[in-house]
N, C-alpha and C. Protein backbone atom coordinates (compact mmCIF):
# COMPACT_ATOMS: atom_id res chain seq x y z
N UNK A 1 58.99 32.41 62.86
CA UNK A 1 58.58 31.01 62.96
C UNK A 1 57.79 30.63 61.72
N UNK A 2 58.19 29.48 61.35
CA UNK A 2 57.61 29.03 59.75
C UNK A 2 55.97 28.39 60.40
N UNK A 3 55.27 28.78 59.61
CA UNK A 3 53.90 28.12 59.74
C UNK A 3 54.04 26.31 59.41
N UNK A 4 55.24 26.14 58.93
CA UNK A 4 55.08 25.00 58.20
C UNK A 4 56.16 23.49 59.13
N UNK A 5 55.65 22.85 59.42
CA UNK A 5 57.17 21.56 60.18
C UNK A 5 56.87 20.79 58.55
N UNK A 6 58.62 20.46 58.63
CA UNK A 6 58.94 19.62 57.42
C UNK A 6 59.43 18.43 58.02
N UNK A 7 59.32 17.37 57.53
CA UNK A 7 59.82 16.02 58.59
C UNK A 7 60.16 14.93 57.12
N UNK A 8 61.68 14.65 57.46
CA UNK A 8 62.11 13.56 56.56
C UNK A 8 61.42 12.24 56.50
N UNK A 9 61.50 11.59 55.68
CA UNK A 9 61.03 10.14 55.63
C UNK A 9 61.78 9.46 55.48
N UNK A 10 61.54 8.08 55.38
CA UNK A 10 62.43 6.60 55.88
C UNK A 10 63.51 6.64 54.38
N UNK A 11 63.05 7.38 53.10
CA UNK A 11 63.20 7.29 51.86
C UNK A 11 63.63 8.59 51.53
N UNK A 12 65.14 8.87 51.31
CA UNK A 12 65.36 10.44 51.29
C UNK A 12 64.66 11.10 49.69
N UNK A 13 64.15 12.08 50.10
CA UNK A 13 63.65 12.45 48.80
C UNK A 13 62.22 13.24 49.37
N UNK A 14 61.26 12.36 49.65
CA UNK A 14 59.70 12.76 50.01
C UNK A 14 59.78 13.54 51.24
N UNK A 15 59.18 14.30 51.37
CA UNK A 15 59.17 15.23 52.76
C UNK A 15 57.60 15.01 53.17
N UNK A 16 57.14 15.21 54.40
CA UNK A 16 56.28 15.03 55.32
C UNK A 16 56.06 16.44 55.62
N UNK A 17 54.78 16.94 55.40
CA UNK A 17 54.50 18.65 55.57
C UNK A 17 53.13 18.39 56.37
N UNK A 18 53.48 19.29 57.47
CA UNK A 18 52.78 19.75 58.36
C UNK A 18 52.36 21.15 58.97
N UNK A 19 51.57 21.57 58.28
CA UNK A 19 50.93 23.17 58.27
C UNK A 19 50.38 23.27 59.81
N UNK A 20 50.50 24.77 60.26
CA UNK A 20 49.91 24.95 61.27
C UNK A 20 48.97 25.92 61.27
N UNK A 21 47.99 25.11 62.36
CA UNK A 21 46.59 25.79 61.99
C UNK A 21 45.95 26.51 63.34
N UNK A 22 45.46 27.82 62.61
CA UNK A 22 45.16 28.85 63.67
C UNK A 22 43.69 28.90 64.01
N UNK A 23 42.73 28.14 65.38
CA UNK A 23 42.16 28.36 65.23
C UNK A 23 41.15 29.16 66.39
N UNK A 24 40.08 29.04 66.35
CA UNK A 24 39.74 29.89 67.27
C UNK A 24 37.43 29.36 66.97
N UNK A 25 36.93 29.88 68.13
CA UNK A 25 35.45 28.86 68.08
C UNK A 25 34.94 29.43 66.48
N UNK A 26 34.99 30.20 65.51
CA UNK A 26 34.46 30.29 64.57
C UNK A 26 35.22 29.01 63.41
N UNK A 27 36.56 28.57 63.95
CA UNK A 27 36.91 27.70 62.94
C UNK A 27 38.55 27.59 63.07
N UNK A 28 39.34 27.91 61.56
CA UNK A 28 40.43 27.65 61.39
C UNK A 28 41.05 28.08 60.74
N UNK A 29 42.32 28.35 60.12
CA UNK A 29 42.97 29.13 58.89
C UNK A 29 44.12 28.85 58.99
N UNK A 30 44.81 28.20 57.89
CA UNK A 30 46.24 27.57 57.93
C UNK A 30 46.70 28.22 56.50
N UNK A 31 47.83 28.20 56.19
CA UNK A 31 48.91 28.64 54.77
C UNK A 31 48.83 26.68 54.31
N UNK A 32 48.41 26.91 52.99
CA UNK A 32 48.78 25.23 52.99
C UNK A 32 50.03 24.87 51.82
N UNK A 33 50.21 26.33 51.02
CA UNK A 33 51.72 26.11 50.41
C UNK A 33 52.27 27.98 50.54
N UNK A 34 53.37 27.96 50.85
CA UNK A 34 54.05 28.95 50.38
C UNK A 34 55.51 29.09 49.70
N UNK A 35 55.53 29.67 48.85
CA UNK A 35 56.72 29.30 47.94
C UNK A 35 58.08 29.67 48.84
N UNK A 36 58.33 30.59 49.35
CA UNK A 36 59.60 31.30 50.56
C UNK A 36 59.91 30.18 51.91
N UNK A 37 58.54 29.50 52.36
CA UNK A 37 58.82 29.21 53.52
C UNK A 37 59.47 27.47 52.93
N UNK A 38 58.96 27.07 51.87
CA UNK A 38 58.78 25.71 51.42
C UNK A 38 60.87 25.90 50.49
N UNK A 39 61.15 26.93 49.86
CA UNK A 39 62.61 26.83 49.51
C UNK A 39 63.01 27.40 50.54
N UNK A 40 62.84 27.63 51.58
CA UNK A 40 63.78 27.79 52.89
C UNK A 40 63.79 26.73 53.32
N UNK A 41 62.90 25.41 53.20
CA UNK A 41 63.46 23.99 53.80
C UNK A 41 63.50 23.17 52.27
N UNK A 42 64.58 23.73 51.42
CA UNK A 42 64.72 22.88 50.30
C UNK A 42 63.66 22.59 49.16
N UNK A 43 62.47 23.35 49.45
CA UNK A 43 61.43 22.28 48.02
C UNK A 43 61.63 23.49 47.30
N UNK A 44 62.30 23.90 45.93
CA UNK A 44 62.37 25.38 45.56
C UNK A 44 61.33 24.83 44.08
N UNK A 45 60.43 24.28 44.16
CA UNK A 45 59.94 23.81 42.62
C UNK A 45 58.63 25.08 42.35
N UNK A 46 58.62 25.07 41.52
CA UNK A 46 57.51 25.98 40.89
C UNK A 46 55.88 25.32 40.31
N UNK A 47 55.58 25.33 41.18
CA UNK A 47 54.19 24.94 40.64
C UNK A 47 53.18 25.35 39.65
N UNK A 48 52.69 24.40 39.12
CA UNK A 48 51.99 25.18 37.60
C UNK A 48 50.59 24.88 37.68
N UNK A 49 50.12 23.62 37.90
CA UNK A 49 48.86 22.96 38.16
C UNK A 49 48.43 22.43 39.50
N UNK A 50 47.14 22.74 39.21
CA UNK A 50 46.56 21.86 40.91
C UNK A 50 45.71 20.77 39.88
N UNK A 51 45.63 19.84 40.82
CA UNK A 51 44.63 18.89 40.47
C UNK A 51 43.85 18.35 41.30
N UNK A 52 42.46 17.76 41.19
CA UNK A 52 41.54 17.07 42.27
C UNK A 52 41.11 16.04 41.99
N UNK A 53 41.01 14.75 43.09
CA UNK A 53 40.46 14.18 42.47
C UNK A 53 39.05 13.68 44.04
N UNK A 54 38.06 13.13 43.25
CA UNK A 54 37.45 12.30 44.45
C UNK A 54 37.19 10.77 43.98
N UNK A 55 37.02 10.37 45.13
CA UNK A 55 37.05 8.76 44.96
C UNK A 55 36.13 8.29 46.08
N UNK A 56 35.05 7.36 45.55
CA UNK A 56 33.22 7.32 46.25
C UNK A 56 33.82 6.57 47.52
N UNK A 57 34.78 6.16 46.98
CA UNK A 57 34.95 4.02 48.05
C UNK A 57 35.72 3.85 49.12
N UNK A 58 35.73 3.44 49.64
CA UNK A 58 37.02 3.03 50.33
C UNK A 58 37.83 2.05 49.59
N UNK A 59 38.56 2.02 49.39
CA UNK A 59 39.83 1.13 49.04
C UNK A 59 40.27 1.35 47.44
N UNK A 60 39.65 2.59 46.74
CA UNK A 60 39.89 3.11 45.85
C UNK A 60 41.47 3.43 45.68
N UNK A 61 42.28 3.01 45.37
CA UNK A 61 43.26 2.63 44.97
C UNK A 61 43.92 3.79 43.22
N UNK A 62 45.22 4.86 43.60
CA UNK A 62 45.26 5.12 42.15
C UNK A 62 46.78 5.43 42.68
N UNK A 63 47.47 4.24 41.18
CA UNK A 63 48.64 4.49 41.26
C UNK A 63 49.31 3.20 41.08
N UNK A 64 50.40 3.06 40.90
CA UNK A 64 51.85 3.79 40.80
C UNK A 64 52.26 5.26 40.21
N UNK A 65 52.34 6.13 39.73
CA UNK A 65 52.25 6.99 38.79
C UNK A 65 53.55 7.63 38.56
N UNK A 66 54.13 8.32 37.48
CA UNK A 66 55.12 8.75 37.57
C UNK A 66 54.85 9.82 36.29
N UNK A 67 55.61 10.84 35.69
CA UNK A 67 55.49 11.40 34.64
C UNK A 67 57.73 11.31 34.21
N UNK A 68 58.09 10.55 32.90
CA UNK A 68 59.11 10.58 32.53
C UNK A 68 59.39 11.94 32.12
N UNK A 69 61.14 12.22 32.57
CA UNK A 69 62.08 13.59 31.91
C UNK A 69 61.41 13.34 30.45
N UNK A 70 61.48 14.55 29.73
CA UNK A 70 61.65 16.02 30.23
C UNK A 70 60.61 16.13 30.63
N UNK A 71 59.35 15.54 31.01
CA UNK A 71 58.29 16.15 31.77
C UNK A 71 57.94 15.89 33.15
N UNK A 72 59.00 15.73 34.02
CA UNK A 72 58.78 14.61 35.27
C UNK A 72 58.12 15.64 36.43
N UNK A 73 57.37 14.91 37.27
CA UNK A 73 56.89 15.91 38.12
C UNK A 73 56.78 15.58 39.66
N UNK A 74 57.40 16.85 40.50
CA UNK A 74 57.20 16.73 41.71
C UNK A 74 55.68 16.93 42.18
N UNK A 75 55.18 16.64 43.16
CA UNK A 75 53.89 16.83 43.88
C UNK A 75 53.70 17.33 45.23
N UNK A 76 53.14 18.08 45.15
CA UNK A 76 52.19 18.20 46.53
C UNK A 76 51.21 17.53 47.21
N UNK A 77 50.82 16.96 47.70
CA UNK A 77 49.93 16.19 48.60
C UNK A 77 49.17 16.23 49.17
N UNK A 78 47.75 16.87 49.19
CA UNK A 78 46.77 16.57 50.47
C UNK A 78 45.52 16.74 50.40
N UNK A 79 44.54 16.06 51.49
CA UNK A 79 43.65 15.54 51.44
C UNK A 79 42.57 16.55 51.65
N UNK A 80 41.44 16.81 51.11
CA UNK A 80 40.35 17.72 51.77
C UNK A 80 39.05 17.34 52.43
N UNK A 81 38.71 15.73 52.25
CA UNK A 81 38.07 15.23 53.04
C UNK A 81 38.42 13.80 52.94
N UNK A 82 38.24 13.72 54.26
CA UNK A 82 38.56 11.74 54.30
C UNK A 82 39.99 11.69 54.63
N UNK A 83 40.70 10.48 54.28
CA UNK A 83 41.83 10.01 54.67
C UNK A 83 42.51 9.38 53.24
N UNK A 84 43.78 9.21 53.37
CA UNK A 84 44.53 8.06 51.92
C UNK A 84 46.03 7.60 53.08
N UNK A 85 46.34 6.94 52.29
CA UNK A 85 47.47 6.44 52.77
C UNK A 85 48.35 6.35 51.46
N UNK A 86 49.08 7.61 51.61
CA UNK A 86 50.03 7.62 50.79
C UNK A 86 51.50 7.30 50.34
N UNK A 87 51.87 6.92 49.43
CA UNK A 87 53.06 6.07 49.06
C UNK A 87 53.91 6.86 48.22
N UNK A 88 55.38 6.69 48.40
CA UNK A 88 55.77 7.34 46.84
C UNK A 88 57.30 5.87 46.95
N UNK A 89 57.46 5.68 45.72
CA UNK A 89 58.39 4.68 45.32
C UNK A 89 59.85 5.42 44.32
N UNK A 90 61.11 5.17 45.19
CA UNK A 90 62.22 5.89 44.37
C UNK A 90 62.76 5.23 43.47
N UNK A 91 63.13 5.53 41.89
CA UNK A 91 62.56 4.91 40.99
C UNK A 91 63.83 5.67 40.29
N UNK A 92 65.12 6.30 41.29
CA UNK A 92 66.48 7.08 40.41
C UNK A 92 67.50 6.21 40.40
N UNK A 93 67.45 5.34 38.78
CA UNK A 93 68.81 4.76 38.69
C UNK A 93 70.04 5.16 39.93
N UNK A 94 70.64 4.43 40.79
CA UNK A 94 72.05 4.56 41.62
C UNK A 94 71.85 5.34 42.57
N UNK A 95 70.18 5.37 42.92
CA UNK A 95 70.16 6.14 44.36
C UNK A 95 70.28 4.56 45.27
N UNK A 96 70.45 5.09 46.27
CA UNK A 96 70.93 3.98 47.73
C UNK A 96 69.73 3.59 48.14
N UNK A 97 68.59 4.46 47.57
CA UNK A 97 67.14 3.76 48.14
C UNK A 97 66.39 3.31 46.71
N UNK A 98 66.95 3.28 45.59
CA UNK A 98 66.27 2.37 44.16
C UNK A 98 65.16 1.49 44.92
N UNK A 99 64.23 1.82 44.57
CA UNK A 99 62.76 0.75 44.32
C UNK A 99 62.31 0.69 46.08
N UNK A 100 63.30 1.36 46.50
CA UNK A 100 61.99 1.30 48.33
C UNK A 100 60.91 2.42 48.03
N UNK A 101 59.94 2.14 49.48
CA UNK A 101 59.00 3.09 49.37
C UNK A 101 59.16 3.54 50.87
N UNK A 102 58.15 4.51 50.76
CA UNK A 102 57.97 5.55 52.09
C UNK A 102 56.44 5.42 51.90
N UNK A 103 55.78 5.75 53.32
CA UNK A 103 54.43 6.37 53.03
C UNK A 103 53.88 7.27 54.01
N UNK A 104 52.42 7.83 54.50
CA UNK A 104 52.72 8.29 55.26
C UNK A 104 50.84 8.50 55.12
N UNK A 105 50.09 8.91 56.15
CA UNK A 105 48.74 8.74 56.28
C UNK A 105 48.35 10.02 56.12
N UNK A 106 47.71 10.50 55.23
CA UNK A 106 46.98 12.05 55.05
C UNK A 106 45.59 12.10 55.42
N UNK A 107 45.38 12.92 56.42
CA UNK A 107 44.24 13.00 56.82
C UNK A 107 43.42 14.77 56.57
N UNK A 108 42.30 14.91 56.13
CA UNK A 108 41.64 16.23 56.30
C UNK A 108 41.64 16.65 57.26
N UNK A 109 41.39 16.08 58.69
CA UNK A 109 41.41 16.48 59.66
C UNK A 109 42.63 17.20 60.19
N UNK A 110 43.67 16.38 60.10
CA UNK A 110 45.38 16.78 60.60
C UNK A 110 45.90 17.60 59.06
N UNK A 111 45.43 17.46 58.50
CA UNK A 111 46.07 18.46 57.28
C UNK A 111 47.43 18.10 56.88
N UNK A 112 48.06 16.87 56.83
CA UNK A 112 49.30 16.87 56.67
C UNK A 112 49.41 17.01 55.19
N UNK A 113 50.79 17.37 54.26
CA UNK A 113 50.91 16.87 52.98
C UNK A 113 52.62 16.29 52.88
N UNK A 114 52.14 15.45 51.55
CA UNK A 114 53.21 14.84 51.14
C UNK A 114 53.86 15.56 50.14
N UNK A 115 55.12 16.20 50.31
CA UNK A 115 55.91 16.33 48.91
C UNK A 115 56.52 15.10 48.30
N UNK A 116 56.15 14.86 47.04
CA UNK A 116 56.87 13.68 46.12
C UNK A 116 57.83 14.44 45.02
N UNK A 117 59.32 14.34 45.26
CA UNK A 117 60.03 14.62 43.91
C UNK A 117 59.79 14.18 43.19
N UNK A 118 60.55 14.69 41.84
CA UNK A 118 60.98 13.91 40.54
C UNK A 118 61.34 12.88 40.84
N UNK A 119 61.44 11.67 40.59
CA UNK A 119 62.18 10.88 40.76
C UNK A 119 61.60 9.11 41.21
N UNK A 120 60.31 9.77 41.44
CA UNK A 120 59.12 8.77 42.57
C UNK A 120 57.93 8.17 41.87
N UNK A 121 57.82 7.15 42.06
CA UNK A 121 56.36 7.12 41.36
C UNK A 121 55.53 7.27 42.94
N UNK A 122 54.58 7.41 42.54
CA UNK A 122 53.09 8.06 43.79
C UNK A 122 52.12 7.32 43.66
N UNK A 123 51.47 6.89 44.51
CA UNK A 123 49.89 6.10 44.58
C UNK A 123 49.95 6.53 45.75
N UNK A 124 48.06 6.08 45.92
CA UNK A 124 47.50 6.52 47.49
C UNK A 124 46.37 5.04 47.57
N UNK A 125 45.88 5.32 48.55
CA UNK A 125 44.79 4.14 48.64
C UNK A 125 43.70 5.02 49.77
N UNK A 126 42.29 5.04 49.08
CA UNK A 126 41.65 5.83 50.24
C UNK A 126 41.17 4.95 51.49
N UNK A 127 41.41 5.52 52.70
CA UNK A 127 40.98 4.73 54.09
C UNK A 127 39.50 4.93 54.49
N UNK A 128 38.69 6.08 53.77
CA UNK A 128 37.17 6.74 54.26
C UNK A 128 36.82 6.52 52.90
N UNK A 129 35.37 6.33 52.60
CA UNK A 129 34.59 7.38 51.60
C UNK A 129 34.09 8.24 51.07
N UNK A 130 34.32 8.92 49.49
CA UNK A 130 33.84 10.02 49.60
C UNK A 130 35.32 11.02 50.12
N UNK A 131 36.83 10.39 49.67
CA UNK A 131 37.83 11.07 49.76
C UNK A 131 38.01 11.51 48.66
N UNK A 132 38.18 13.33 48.85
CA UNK A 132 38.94 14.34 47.98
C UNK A 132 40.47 14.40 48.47
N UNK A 133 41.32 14.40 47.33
CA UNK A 133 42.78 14.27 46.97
C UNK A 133 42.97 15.98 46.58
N UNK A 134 44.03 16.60 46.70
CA UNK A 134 43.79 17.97 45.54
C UNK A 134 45.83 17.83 45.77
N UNK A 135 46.12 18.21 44.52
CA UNK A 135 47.72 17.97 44.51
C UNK A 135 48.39 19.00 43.39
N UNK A 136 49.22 19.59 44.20
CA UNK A 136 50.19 20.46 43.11
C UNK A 136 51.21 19.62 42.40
N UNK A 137 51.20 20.29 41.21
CA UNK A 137 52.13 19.48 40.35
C UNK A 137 53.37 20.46 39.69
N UNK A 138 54.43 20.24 39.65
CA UNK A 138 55.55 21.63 38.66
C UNK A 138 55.86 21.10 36.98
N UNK A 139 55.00 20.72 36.81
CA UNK A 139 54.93 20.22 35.11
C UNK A 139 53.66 19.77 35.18
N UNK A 140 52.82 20.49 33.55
CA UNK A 140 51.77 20.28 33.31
C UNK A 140 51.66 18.66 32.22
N UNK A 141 50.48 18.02 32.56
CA UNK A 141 50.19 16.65 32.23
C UNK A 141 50.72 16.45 30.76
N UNK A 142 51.41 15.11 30.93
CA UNK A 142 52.50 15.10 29.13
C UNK A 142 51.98 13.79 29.01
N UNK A 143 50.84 13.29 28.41
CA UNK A 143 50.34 11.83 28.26
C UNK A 143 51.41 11.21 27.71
N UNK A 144 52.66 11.49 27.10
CA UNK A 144 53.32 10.28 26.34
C UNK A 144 54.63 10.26 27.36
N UNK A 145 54.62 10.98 28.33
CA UNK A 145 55.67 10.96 29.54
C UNK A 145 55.14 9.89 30.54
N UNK A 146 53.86 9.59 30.62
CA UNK A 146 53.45 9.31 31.63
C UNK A 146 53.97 7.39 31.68
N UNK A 147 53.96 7.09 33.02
CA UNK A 147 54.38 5.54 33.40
C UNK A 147 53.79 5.08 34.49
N UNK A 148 54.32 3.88 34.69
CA UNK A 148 53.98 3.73 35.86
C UNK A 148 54.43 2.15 36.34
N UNK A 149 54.00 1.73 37.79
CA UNK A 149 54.55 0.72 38.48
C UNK A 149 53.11 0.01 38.60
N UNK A 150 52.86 -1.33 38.85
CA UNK A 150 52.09 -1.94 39.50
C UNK A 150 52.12 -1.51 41.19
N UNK A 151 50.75 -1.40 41.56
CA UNK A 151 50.43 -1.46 43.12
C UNK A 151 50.69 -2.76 43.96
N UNK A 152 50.73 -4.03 43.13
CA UNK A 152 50.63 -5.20 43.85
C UNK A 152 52.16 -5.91 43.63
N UNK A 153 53.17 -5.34 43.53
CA UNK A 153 54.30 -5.87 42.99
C UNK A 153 55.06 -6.50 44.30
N UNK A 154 55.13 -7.87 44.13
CA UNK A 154 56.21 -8.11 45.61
C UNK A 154 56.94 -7.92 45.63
N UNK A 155 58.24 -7.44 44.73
CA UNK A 155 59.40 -7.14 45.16
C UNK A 155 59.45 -5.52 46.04
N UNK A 156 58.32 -5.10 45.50
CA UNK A 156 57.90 -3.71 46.05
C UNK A 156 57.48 -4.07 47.51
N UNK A 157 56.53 -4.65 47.44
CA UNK A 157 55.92 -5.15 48.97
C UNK A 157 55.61 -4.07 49.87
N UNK A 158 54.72 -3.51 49.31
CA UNK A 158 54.04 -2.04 49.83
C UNK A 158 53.10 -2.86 50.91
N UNK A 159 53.14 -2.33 52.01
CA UNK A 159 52.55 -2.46 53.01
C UNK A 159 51.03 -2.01 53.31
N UNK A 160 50.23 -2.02 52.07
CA UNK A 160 49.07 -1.19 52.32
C UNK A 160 48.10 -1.98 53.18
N UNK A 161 47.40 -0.70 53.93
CA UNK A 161 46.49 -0.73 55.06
C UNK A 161 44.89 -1.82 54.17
N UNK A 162 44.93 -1.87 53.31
CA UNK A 162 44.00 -2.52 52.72
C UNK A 162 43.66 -3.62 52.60
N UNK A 163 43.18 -4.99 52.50
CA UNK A 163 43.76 -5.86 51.77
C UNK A 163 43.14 -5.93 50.42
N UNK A 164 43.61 -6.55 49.74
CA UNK A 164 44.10 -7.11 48.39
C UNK A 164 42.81 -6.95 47.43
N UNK A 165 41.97 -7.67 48.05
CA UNK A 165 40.58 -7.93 47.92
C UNK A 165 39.71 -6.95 48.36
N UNK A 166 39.79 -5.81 49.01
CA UNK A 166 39.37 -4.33 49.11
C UNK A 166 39.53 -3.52 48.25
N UNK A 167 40.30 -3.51 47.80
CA UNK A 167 41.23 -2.40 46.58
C UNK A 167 40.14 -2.55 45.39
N UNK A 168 39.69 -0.93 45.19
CA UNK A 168 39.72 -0.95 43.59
C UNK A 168 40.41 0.06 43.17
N UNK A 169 40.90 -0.70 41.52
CA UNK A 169 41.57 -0.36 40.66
C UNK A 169 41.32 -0.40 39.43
N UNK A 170 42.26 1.28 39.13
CA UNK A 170 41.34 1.45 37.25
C UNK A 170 41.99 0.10 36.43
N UNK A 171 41.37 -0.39 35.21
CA UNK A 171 42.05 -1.30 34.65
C UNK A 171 43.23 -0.98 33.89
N UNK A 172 43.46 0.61 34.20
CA UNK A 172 45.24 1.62 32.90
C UNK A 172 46.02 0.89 34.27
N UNK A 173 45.53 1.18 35.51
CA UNK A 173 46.53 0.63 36.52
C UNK A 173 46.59 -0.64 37.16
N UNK A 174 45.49 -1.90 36.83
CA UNK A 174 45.82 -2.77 37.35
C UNK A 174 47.11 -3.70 35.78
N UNK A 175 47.27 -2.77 34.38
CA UNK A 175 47.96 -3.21 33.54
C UNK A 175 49.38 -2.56 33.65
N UNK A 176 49.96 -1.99 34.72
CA UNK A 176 51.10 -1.68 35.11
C UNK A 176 51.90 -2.60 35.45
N UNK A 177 53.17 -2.33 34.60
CA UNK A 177 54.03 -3.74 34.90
C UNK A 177 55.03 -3.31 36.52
N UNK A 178 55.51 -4.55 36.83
CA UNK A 178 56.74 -4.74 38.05
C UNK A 178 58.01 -3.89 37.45
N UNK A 179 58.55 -4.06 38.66
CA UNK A 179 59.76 -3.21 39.17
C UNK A 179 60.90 -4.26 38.22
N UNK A 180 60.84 -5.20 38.30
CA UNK A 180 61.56 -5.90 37.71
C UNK A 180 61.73 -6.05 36.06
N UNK A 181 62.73 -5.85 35.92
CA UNK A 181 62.78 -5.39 34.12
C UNK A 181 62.83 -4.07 34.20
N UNK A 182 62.37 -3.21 34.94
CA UNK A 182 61.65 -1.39 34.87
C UNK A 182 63.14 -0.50 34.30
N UNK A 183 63.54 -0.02 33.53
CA UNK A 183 64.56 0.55 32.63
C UNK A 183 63.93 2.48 32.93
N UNK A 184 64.73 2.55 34.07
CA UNK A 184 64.20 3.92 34.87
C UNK A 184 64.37 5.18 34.29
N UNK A 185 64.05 6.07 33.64
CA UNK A 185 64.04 7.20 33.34
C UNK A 185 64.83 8.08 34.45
N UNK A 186 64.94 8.20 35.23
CA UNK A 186 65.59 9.06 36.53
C UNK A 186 66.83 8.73 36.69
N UNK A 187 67.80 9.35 36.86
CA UNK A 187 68.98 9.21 37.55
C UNK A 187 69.22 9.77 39.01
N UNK A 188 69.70 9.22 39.91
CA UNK A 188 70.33 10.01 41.10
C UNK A 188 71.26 11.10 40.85
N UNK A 189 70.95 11.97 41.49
CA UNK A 189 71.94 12.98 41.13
C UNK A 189 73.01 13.23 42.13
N UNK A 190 72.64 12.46 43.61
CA UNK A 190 73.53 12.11 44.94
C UNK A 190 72.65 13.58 45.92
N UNK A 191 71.50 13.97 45.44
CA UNK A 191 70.81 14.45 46.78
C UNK A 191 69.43 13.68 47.02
């Protein structure tokens, strides 16, 4: 039995990871990546970097994000304290889901994570204060790869739990352009 449930999303591509956790009155102990159990349900990527971030606020806001071929990067997802509400946007020339999104609520408590392919741009929005993010990445940071989407784009019409006027945002990301015009680095490859 895999320690791990994998659960599709509305947006083929992002997977929904759900670790299981063993616990007992001193506490808890879960696997929160393993490379065997994770390419036995398809994610076979190799991870190189972790990253962390924290964010004081609620409505701390980071993203669209993407890293362009040859440096593009899948992610790992999850939260170590607090909550986000996470997004990823498919962004592969001639996929059947071009420019929808998926999202899905990460909590410290429930431990869920998000895998984001190649292919996605990623933002989160924190729901608590004082949320830590920590995320695997399979390509290390390529500043002249890097892109990105606006958070507030209507043709996008991200559904965030926030409103508008809650949100903060760095000013690299409130200067992210729309989906419209966007000349995509990604291709579908038909998985």
């Amino acid at each position: 039995m895999s320690n791990f449930l994998f659960e599709t999303m509305s947006v083929p591509g992002p997977v929904l990871v759900r670790p299981r956790r063993f616990g007992d009155a001193r506490g808890w102990f879960m696997e929160s990546w393993s490379r065997e159990a994770f390419a036995k349900a398809g994610i076979g990527v190799l991870f190189v970097q972790d990253n962390h971030s924290l964010s004081a606020e609620r409505g701390v806001l980071r993203g669209l994000h993407f890293q362009a071929p040859p440096a593009g990067q899948a992610k790992l997802v999850r939260v170590l304290r607090g909550a986000i509400f996470d997004v990823a946007v498919d962004l592969r020339r001639g996929s059947p889901s071009y420019g929808r999104w998926c999202a899905a609520t990460l909590t410290a408590d429930a431990a869920e994570q998000l895998f984001v392919p190649v292919g996605f741009a990623h933002g989160f929005v924190t729901l608590e204060p004082m949320t830590e993010v920590a995320y695997k990445v399979d390509s290390p940071y390529a500043p002249a790869q890097e892109g990105g989407l606006s958070w507030s784009d209507a043709d996008l019409a991200i559904d965030w739990p926030i409103p508008p006027d809650g949100i903060r945002v760095s000013e690299k990301d409130r200067a992210l352009p729309d989906l419209a015009g966007f000349d995509s680095p990604f291709v579908y490859s038909g998985t």
